[in-house]
Protein backbone atom coordinates (compact mmCIF):
# COMPACT_ATOMS: atom_id res chain seq x y z
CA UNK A 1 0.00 0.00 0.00
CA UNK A 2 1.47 3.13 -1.10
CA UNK A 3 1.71 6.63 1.44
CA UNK A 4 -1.46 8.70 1.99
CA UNK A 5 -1.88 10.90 -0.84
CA UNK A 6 -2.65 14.71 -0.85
CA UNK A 7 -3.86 17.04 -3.15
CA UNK A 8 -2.59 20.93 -2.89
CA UNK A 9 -3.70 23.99 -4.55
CA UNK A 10 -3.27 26.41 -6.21
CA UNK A 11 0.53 25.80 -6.76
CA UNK A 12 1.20 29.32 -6.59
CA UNK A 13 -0.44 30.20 -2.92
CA UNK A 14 2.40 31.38 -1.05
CA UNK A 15 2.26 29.36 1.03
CA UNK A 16 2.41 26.30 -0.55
CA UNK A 17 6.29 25.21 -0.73
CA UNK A 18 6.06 25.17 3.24
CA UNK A 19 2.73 23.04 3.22
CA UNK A 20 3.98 20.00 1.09
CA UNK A 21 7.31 20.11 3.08
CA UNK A 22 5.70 19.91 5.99
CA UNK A 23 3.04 17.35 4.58
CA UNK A 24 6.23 15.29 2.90
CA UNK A 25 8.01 15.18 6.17
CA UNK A 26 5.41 13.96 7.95
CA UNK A 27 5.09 11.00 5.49
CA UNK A 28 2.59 12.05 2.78
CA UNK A 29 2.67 11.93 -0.63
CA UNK A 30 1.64 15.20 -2.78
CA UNK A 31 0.47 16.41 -5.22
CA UNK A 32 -0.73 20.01 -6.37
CA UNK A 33 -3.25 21.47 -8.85
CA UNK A 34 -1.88 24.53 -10.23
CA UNK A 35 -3.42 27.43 -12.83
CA UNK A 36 -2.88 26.34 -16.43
CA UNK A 37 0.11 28.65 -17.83
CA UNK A 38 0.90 29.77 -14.37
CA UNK A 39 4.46 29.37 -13.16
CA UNK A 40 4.73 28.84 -9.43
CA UNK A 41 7.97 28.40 -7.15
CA UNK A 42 6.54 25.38 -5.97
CA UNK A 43 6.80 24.03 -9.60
CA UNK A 44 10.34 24.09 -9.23
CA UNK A 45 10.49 21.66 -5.93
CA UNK A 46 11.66 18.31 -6.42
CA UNK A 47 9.22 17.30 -3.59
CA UNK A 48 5.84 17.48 -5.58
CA UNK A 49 4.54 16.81 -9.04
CA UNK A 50 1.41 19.88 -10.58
CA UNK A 51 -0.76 18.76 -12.58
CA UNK A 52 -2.65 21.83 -14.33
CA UNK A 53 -5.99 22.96 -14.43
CA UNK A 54 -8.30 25.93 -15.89
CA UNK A 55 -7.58 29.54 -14.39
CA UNK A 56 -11.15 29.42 -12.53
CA UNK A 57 -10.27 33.52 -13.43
CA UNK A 58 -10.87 32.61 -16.88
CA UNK A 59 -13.96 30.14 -16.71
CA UNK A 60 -15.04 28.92 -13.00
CA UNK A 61 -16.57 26.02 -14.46
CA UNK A 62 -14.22 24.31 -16.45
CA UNK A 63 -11.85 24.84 -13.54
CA UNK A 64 -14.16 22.79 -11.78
CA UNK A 65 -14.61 20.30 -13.81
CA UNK A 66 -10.53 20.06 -14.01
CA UNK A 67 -10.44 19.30 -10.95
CA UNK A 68 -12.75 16.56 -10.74
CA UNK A 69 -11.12 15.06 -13.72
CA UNK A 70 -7.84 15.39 -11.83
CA UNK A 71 -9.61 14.04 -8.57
CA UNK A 72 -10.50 10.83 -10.77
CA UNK A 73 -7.65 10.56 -12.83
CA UNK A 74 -5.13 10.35 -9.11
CA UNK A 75 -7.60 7.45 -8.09
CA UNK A 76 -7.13 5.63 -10.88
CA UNK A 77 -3.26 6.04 -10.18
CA UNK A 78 -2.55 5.32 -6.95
CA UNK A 79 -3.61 2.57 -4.86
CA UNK A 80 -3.18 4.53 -2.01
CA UNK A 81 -6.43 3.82 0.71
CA UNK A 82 -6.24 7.58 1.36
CA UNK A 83 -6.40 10.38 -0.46
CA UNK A 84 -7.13 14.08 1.24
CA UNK A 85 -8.12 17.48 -0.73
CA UNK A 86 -6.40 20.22 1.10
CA UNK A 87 -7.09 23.84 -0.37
CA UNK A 88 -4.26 26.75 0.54
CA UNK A 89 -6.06 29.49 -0.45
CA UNK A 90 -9.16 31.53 -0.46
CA UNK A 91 -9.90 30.71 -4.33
CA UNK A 92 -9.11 27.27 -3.67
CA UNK A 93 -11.57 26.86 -0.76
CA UNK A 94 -13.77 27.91 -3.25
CA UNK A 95 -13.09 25.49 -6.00
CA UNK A 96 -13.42 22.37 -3.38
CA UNK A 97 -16.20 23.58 -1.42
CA UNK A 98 -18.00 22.93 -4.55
CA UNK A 99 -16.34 20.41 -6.71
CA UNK A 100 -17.55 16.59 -6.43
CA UNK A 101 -16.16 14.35 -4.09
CA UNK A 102 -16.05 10.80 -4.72
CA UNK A 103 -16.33 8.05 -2.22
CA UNK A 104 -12.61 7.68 -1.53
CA UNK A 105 -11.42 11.46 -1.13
CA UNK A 106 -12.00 13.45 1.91
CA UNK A 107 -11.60 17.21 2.21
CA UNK A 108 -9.12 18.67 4.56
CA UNK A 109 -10.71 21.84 4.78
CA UNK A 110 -13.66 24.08 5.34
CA UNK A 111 -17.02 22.74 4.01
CA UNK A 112 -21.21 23.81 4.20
CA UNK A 113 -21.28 26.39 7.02
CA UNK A 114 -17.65 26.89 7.95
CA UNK A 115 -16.76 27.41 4.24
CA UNK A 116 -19.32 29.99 3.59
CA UNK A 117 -17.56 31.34 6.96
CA UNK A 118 -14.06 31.51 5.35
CA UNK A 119 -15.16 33.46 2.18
CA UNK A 120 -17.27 35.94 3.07
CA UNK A 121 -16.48 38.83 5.48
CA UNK A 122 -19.47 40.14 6.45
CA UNK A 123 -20.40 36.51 8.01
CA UNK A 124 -16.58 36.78 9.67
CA UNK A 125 -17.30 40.08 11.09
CA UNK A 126 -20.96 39.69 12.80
CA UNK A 127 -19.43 35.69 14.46
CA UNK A 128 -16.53 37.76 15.62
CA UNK A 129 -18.61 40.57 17.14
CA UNK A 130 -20.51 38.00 19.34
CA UNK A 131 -17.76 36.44 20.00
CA UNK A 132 -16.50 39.70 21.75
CA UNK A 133 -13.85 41.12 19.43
CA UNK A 134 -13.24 45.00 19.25
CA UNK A 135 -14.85 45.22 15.74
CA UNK A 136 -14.71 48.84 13.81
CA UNK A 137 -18.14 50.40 12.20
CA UNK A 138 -18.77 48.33 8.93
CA UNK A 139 -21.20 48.73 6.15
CA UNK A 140 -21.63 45.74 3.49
CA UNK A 141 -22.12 47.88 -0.05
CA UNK A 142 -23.40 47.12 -3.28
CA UNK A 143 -24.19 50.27 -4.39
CA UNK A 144 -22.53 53.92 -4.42
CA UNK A 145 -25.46 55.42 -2.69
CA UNK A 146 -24.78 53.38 0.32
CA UNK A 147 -21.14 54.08 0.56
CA UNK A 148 -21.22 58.27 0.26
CA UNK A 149 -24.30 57.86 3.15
CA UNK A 150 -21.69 56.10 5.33
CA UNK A 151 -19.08 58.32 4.60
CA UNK A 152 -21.59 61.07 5.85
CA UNK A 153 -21.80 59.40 9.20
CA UNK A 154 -18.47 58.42 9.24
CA UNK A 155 -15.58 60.42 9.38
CA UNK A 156 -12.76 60.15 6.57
CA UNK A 157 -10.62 58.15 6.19
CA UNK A 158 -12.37 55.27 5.11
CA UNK A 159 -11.90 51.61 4.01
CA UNK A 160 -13.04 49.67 0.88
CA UNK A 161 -12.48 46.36 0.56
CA UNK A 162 -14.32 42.90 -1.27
CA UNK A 163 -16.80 41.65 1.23
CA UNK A 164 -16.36 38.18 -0.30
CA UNK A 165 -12.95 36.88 0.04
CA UNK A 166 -13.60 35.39 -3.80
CA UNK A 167 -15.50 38.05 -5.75
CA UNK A 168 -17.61 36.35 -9.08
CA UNK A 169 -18.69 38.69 -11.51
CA UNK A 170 -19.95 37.36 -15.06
CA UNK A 171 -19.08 33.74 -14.45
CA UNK A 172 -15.61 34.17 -13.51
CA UNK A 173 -13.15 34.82 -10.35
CA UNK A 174 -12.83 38.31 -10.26
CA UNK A 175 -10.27 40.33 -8.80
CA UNK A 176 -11.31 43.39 -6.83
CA UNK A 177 -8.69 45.86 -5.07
CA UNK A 178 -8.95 47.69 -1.92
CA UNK A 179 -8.72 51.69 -1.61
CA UNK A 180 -8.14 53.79 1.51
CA UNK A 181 -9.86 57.22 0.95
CA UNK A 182 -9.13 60.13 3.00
CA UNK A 183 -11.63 62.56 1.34
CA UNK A 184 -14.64 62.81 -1.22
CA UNK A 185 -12.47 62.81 -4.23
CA UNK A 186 -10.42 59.81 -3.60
CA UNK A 187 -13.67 58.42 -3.00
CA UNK A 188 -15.58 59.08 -5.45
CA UNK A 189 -12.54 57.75 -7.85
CA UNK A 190 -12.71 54.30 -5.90
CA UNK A 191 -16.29 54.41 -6.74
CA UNK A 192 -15.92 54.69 -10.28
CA UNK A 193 -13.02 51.66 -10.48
CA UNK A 194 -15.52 49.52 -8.42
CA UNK A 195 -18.52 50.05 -10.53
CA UNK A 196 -20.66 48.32 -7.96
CA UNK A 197 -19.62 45.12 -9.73
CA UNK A 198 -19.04 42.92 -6.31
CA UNK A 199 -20.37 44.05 -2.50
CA UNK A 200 -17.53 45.94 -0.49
CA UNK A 201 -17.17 46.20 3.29
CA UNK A 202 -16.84 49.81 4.24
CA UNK A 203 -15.15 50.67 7.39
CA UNK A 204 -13.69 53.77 8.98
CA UNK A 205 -9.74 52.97 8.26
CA UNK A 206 -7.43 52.58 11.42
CA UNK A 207 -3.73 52.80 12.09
CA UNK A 208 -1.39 50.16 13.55
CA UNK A 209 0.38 47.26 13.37
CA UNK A 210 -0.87 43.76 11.42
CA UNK A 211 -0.88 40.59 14.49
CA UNK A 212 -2.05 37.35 13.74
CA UNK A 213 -3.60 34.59 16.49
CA UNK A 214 -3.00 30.74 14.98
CA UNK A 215 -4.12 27.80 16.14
CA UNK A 216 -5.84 24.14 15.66
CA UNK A 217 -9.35 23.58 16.41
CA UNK A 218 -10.47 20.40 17.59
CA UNK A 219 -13.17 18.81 19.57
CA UNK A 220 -12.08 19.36 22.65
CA UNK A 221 -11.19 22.92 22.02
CA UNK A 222 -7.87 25.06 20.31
CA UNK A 223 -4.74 24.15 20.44
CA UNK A 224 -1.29 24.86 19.53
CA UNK A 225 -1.47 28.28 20.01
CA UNK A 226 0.82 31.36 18.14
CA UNK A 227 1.00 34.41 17.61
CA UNK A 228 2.84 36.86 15.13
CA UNK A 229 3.25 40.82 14.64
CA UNK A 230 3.78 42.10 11.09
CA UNK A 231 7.57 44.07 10.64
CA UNK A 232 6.85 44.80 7.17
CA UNK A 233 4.06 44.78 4.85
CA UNK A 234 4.94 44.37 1.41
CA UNK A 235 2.82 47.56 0.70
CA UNK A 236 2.52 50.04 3.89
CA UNK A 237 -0.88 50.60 2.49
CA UNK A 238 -1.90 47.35 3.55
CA UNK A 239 -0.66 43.56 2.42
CA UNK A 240 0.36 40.30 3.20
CA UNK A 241 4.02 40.66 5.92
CA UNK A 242 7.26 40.93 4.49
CA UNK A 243 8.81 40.04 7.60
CA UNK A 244 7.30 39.15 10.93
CA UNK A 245 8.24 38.10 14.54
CA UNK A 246 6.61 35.10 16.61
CA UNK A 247 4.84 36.63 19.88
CA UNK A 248 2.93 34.96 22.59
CA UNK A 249 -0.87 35.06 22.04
CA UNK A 250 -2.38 38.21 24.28
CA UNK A 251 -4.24 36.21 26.87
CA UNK A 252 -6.95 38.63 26.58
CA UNK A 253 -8.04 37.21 23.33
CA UNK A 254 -7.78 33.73 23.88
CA UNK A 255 -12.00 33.60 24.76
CA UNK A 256 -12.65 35.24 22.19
CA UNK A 257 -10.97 33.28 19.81
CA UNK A 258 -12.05 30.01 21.46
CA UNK A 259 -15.60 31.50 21.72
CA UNK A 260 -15.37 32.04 18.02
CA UNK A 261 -14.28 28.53 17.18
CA UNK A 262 -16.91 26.98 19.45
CA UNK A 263 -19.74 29.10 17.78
CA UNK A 264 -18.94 28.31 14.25
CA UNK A 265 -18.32 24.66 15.44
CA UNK A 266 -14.64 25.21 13.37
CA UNK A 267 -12.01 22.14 13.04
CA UNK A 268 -8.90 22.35 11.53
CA UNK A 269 -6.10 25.40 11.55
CA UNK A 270 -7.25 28.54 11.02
CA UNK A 271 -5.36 32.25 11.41
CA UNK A 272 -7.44 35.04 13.00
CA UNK A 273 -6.24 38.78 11.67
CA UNK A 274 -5.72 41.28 14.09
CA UNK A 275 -4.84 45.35 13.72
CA UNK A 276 -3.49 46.88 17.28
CA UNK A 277 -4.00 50.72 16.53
CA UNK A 278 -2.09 53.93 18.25
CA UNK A 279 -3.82 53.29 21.49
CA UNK A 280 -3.45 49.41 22.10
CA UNK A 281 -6.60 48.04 20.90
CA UNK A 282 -6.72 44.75 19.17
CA UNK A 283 -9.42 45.15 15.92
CA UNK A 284 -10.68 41.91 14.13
CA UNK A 285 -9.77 42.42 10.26
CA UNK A 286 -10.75 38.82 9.18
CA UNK A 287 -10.76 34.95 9.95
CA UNK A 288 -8.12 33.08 7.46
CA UNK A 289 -10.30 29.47 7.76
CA UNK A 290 -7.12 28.16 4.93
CA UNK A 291 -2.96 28.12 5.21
CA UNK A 292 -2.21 31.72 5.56
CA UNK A 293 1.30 33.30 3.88
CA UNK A 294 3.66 33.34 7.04
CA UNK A 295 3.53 29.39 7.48
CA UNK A 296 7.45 29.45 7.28
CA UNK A 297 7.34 31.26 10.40
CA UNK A 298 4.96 29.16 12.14
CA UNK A 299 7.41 25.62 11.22
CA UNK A 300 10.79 27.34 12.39
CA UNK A 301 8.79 27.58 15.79
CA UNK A 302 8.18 24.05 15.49
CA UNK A 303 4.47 24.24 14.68
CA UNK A 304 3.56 21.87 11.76
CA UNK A 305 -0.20 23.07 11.02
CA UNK A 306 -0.54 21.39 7.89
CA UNK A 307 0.79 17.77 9.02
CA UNK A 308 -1.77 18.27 12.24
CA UNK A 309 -4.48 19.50 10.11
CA UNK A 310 -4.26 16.89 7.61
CA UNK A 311 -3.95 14.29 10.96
CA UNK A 312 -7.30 15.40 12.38
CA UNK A 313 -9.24 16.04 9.14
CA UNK A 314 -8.30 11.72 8.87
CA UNK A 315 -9.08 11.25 12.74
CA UNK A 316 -11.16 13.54 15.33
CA UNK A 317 -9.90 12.37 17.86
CA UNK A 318 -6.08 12.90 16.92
CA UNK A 319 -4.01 14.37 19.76
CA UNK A 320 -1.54 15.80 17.06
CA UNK A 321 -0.24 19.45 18.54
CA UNK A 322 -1.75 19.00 21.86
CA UNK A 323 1.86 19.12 23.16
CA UNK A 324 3.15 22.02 21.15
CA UNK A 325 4.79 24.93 22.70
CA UNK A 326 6.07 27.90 20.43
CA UNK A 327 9.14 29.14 20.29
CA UNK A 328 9.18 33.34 20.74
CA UNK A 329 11.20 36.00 19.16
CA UNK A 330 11.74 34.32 15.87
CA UNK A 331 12.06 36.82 12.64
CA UNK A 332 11.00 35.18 9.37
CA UNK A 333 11.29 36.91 6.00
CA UNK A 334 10.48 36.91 2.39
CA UNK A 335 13.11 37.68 0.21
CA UNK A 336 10.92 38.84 -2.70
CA UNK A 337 8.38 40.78 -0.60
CA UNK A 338 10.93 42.98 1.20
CA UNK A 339 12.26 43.87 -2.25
CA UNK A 340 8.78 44.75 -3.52
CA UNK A 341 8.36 46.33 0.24
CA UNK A 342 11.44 48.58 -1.04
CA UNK A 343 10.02 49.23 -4.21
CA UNK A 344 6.39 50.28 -2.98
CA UNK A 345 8.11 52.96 -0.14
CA UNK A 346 9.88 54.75 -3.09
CA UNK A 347 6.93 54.94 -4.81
CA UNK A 348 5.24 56.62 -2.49
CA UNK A 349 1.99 56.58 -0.71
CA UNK A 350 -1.58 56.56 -3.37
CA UNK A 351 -3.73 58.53 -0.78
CA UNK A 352 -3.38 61.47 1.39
CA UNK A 353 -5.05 59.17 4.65
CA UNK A 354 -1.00 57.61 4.43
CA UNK A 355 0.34 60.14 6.86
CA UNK A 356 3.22 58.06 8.24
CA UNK A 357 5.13 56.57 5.04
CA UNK A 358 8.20 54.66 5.79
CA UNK A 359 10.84 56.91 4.94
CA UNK A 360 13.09 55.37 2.38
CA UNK A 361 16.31 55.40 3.50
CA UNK A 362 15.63 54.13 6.49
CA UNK A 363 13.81 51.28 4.80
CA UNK A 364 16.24 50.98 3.05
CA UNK A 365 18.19 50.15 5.82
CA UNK A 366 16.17 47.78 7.72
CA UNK A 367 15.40 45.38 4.54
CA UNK A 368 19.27 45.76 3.54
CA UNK A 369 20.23 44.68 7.71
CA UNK A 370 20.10 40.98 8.26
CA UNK A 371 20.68 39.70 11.84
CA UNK A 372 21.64 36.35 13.21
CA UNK A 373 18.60 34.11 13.63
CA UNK A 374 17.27 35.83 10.92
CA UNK A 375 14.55 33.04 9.05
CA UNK A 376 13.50 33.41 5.19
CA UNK A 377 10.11 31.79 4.10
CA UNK A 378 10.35 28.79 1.26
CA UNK A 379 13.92 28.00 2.37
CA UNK A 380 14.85 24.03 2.11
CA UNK A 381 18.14 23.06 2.01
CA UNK A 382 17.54 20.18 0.10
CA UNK A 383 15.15 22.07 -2.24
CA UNK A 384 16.84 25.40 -3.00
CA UNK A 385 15.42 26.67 -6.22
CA UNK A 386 12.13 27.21 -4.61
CA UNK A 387 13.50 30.31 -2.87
CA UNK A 388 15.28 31.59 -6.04
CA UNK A 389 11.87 30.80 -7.84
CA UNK A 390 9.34 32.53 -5.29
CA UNK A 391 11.61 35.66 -5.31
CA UNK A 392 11.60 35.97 -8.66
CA UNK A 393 7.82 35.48 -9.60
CA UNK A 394 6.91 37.62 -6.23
CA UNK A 395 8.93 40.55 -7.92
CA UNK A 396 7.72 39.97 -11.34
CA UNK A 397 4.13 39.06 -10.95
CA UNK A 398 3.89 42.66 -8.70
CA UNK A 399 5.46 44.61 -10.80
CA UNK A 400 2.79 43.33 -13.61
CA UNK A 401 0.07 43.51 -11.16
CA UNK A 402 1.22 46.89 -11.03
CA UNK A 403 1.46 47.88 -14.79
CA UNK A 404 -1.62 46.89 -15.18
């Protein structure tokens, strides 16, 4: 009988080089679905074979429907007795939340309830409210009207952003930016890009510093706790961490978080989003129900997530990370982001609500300074092209993003 068999996707999440080393090394075999035309850093491990599928950006459907093939097609090769769909990312949640399951593969990941949960924000924001998080003034849009009454209400600045963490519009995935506005002009240009073509979550915009709570959820309640603050985004504005420190989880929280879990009746890992403004306050941002980007950090503290959450999704009643006990202090960085991070303080800030931009040299300095202990995400010594590969795409697939 051959090893358990996994299925990963998308290929390009950036997460996903740490995932299938951490699924490998526990004694899986993986594979990945990737986009169709897409390169991905994790194409270049020698730890996992992609198999491609349709952009579900360029038809949702057939995307589907690839992905059932594929489903079918890895039964029919392996004579493995288990097989396990893990999605890494928002789009892929998506994708397996509604693809067909045969009889002999079982999803590692958010389903029904808990994956409506995990891609839609308005749903995240009224659980976490009851569950007693510090939760800003939020209005779900869908049309203009809406959004210049709330700005009436509210004071500028104010926040824009997709209410459902995978926007459809016209039968495909559609990608929808977020704006800070600090008066009636920018905000009436935001309008205008959005065109009311997806719902937005409107909220007054706050200052501070990016934290993240991990953890496992289980049966009996969550456990293997972390905790990380954000150094760097790779866009002050607001983005994914550049480079980020392990903390220990503000005891404060920890009911609220475990209140949240027990409400939504969540298993699995899961990353809760946090923004501590000026004053100390901890604000709920969002719930990341999938493998979130700073997973390198959370394995150099010793905290497999994927191998545990792969474990329970095959057995409830797993004790895997019952024992686990974080390691604090730890810096972890992206190569790739911290150059874009560079890149995106000399360009300068896109609203006038930006009143404390990095100042470049400085920056310049920080991102140039590397310190013993320093830890770099997608980093395997035995698999050492994936960090040449991520940098590279990160840079280049930004920098398009960008031109376009």
């Amino acid at each position: 009988m051959s090893l358990p068999v996994v299925l990963v996707g998308f290929a390009e999440a950036l997460a996903a080089p740490e995932v299938v080393w951490s699924l490998v090394d526990g004694g899986f075999q993986v594979v990945a679905f990737a986009r169709k035309g897409r390169p991905s850093a994790l194409r270049h491990s020698r730890h996992v074979t992609c198999y491609e599928i349709c952009p579900p950006e360029t038809d949702l459907q057939a995307a589907i429907a690839d992905l059932h093939s594929l489903m079918v097609s890895l039964s029919a090769q392996s004579d493995s007795a288990q097989r396990l769909l893990l999605p890494l990312d928002d789009k892929a949640i998506y994708l397996c939340s509604r693809v067909q399951h045969e009889n002999d593969w079982l999803m590692a990941g958010p389903q029904g309830a808990c994956a409506d949960l995990a891609l839609n924000k308005g749903l995240q924001i009224e659980a976490a409210r009851e569950a007693g998080f510090r939760v800003p003034s939020t209005l779900v849009a869908r049309t203009a009207e809406e959004i210049c009454n709330f700005s009436k209400s509210e004071s500028f600045p104010i926040f824009l952003k997709p209410a459902e963490c995978v926007p459809t519009y016209q039968g495909r995935l559609y990608s929808c930016r977020n704006w800070v506005c600090s008066n009636t002009r920018e905000l009436e240009r935001a309008i205008a890009q959005w065109a009311e073509r997806v719902p937005l979550v409107v909220q007054p915009y706050i200052e501070g510093t990016g934290e993240g709570i991990f953890g496992l959820a289980a049966a009996d309640g969550v456990r293997a706790w972390s905790a990380h603050r954000r150094l760097r985004m790779m866009n002050p504005q607001g983005s994914g961490s550049s480079a980020c420190i392990s903390q220990q989880v503000p005891d404060d929280l920890k009911p609220n978080v475990e209140a949240l879990m027990a409400a939504t009746n969540w298993r699995g890992l899961f990353m809760i989003e946090l923004l501590r403004d000026r004053s100390g306050n901890s604000w709920f941002v969002e719930l990341n129900g999938r493998t979130w980007g700073s997973m390198a950090l959370s394995r150099r503290q010793g905290l497999e997530y994927p191998f545990w959450h792969v474990k329970l999704a095959m057995d409830q009643q797993s004790r895997d990370g019952v024992m686990a006990i974080p390691n604090h202090g730890i810096v972890c960085r992206n190569v790739g982001r911290e150059l874009m991070h560079l890149l995106f303080v000399l360009r300068g800030a896109r609203s006038d609500a930006l009143a404390e931009w990095p100042p470049f040299w400085k920056t310049l300095g920080e991102v140039l300074r590397v310190h013993r202990g320093d830890t770099w995400y997608n980093w395997r010594r035995d698999d050492p092209k994936v960090l040449i590969a991520d940098s590279y795409y990160t840079i280049h697939d930004n920098l398009i993003k960008a031109k376009h």
